[in-house]
Protein backbone atom coordinates (compact mmCIF):
# COMPACT_ATOMS: atom_id res chain seq x y z
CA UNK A 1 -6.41 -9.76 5.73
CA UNK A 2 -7.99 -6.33 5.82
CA UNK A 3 -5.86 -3.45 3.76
CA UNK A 4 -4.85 -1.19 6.09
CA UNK A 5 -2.96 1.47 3.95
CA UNK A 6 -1.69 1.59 0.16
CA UNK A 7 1.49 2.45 -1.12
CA UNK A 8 1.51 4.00 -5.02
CA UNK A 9 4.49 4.52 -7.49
CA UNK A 10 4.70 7.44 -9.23
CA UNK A 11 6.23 7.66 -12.19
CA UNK A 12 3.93 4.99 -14.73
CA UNK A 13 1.47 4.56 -12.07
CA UNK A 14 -0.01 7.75 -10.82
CA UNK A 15 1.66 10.00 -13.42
CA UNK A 16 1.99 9.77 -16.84
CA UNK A 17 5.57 10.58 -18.28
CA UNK A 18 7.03 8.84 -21.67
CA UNK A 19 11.08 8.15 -21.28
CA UNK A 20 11.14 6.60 -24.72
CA UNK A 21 11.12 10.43 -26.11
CA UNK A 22 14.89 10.37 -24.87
CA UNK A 23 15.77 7.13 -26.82
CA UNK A 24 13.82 8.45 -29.75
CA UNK A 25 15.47 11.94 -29.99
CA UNK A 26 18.58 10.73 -29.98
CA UNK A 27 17.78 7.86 -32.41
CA UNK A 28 16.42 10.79 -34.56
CA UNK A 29 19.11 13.44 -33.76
CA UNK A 30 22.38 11.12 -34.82
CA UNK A 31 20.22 8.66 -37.53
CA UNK A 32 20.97 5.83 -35.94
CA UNK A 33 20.46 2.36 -37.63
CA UNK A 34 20.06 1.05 -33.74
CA UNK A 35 16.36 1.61 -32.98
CA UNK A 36 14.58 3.03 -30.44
CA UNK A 37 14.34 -0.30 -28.51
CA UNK A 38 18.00 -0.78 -28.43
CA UNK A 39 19.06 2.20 -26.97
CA UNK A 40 16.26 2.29 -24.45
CA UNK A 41 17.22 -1.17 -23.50
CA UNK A 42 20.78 -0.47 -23.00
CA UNK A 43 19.78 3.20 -21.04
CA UNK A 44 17.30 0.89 -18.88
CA UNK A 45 20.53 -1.80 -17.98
CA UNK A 46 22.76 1.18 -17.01
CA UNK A 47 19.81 2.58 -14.90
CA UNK A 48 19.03 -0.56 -12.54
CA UNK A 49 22.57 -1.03 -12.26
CA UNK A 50 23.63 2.17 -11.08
CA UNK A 51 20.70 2.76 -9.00
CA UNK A 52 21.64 -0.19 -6.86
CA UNK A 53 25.48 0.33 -6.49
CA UNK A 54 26.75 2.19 -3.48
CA UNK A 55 27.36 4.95 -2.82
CA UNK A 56 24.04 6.67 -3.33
CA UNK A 57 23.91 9.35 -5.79
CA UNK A 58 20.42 11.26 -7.43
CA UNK A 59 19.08 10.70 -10.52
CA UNK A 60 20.49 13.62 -12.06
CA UNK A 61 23.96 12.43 -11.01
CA UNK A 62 23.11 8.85 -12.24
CA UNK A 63 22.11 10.05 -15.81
CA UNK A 64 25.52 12.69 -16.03
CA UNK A 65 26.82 9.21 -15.83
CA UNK A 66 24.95 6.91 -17.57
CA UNK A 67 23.67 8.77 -20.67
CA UNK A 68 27.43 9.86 -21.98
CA UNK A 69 27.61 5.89 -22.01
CA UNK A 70 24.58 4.91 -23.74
CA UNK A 71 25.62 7.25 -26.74
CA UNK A 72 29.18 5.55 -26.19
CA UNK A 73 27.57 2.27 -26.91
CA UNK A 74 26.52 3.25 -30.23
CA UNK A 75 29.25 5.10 -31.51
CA UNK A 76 28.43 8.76 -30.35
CA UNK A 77 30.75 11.23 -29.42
CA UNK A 78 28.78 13.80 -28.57
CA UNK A 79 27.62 16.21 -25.61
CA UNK A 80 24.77 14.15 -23.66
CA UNK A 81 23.91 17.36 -21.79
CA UNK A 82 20.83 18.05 -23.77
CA UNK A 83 19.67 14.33 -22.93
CA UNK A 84 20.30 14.86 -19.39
CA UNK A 85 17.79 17.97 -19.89
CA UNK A 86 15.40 16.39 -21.13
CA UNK A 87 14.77 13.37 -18.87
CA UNK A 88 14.46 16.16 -16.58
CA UNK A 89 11.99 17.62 -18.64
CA UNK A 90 10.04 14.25 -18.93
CA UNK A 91 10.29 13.68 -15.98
CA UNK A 92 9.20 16.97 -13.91
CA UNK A 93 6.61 18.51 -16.23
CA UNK A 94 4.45 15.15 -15.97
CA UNK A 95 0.11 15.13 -15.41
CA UNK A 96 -2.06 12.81 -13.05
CA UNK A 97 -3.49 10.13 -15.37
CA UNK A 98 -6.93 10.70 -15.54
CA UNK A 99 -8.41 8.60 -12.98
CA UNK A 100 -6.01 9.01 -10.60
CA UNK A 101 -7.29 11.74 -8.36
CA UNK A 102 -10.50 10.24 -8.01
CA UNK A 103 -9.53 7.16 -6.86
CA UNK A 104 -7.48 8.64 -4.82
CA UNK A 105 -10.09 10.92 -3.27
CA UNK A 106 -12.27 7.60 -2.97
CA UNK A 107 -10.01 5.33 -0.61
CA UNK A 108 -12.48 5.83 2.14
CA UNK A 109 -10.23 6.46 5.06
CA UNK A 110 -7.31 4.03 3.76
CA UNK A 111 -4.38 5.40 4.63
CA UNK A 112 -2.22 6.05 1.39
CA UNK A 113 1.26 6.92 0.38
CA UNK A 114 3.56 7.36 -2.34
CA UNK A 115 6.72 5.61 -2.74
CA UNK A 116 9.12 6.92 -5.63
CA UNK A 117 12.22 6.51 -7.40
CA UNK A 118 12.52 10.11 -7.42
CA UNK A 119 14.51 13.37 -6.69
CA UNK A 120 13.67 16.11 -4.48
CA UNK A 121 13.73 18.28 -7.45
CA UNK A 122 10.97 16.34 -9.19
CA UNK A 123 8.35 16.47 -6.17
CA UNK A 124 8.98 20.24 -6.11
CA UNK A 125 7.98 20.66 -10.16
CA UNK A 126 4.98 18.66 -9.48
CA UNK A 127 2.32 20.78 -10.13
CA UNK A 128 -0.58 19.21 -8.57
CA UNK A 129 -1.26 17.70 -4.21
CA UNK A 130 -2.39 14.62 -4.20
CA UNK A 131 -4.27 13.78 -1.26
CA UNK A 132 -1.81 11.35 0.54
CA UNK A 133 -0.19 10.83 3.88
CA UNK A 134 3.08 11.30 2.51
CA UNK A 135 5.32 11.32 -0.14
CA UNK A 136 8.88 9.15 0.26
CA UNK A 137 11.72 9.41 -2.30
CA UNK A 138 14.62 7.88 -2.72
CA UNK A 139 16.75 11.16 -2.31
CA UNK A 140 15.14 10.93 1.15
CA UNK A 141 15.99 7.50 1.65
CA UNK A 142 19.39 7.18 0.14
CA UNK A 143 17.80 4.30 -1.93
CA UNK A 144 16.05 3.07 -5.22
CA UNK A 145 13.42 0.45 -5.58
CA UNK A 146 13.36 -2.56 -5.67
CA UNK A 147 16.23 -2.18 -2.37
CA UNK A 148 13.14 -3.46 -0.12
CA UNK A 149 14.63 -0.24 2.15
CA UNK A 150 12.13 1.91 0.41
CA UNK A 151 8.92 -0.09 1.16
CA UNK A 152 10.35 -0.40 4.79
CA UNK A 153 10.66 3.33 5.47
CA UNK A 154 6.76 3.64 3.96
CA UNK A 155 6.10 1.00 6.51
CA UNK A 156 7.57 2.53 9.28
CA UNK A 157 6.25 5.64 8.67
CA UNK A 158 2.97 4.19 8.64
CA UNK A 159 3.79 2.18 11.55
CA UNK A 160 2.04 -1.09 10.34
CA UNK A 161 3.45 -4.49 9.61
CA UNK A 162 3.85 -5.51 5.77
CA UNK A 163 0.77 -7.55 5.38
CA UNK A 164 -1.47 -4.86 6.30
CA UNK A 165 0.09 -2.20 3.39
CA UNK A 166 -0.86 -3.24 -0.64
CA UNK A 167 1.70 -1.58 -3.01
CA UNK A 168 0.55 -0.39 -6.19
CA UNK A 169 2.77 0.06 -8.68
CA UNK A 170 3.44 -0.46 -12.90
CA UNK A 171 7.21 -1.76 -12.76
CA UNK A 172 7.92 -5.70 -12.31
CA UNK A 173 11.17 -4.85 -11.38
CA UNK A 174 10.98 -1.93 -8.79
CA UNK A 175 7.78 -2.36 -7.69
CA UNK A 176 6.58 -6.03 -8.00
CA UNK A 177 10.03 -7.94 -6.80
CA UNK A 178 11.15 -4.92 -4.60
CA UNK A 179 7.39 -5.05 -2.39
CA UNK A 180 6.94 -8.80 -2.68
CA UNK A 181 10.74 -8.80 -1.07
CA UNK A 182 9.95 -6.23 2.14
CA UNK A 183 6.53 -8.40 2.53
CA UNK A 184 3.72 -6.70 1.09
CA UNK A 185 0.95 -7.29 -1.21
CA UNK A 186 1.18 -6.16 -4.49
CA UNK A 187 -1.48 -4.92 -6.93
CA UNK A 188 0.78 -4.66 -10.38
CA UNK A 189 -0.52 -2.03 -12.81
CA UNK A 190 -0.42 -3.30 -16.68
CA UNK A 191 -1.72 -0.72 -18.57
CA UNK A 192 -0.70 -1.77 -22.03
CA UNK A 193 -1.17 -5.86 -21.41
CA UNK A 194 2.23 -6.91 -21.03
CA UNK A 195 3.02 -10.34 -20.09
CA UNK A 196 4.74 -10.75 -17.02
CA UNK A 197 8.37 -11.36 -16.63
CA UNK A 198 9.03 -14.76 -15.36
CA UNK A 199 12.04 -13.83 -13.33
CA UNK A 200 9.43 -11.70 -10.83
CA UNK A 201 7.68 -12.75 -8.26
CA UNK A 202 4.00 -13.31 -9.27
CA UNK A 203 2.15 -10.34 -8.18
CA UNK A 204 -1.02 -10.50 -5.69
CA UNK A 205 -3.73 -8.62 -8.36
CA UNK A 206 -2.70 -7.52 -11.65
CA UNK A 207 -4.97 -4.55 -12.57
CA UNK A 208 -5.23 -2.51 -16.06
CA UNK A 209 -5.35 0.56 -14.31
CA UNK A 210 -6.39 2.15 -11.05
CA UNK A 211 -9.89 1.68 -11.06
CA UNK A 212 -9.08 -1.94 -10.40
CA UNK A 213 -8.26 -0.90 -7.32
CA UNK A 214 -11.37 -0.11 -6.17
CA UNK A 215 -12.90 -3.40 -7.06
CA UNK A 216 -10.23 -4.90 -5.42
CA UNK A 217 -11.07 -2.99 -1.94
């Protein structure tokens, strides 16, 4: 069936931002035996869980939460302000990968979106337009991929039915298994040739960055 609109994630997919600098600064700030993995893996856990338990609250409320008890988990007793600010800092002062804007700009009248675990404060840092119909957040929404709630406000928006929108997106968790659940196509971005989780869904493409996309149309 024809593609008749695309849905991106941000964060990993259109924009390039590293969150392992948090996990490595404080590895490196308290010399840690734990490595960088460890404390990334537990900051990851806390993440998905508290981005889908009720009530909603933003990201920067979720890591005023979560980050005191990452550094908990290891034996820290220390402020986790400066951690806060810098996930903020990773996470707002962030650049297009390189090819993004031109495949973008080379969608040929296929209507295109974004679709982002994101605050309203990050869209506002952003210091570049990309040329899309619209950008949806999950401040907006009140929710967090994968809650298929996100992909179904894109769709409505759009107003088209789930077969006719492809998601496009890096994560296996929030984007894979959250599009594959609201009904739409997915076109999962592996950038650094990871093998797939097998408790996702199988995605419809896998592509090694966006240029694949355009093959794929």
């Amino acid at each position: 069936m024809p593609v008749k609109a695309i849905t991106f994630d941000a964060y990993g997919t259109l924009l390039r931002s590293d969150l392992r600098l948090i996990p490595e600064r404080i590895v490196a700030d308290h010399g840690l035996s734990a490595s960088v993995e460890d404390v990334l893996s537990a900051w990851i856990t806390l993440y998905h869980q508290a981005t889908q338990t009720t009530p909603f609250r933003t990201l920067r409320e979720i890591e005023d939460d979560i980050l005191p008890r990452v550094l908990r988990a290891f034996d820290l007793r220390v402020d986790a302000a400066p951690y806060v600010d810098l996930f903020f800092q990773v996470t707002t002062r962030v650049e297009l990968y390189p090819e993004a804007l031109t495949v973008l700009n080379a969608l040929d009248g296929t209507r295109a979106a974004v679709v982002s675990n994101a605050d309203a404060e990050h869209v506002a840092a952003w210091a570049f337009t990309l040329p899309v119909e619209f950008i949806l957040i999950s401040e907006g929404v009140q929710a967090y991929k994968p809650d298929p709630r996100m992909f179904q406000h894109a769709l409505k928006q759009f107003g088209l039915e789930p077969h006719e929108v492809l998601h496009v997106g890096d994560s296996e968790v929030d984007d894979v298994r959250g599009a594959k659940a609201a009904g739409l196509r997915v076109a999962w971005v592996n950038r650094d040739g990871r093998r797939r989780r097998p408790d996702v869904p199988q995605p419809d493409f896998e592509i090694a960055d966006l240029t694949g996309l355009l093959r794929l149309l």
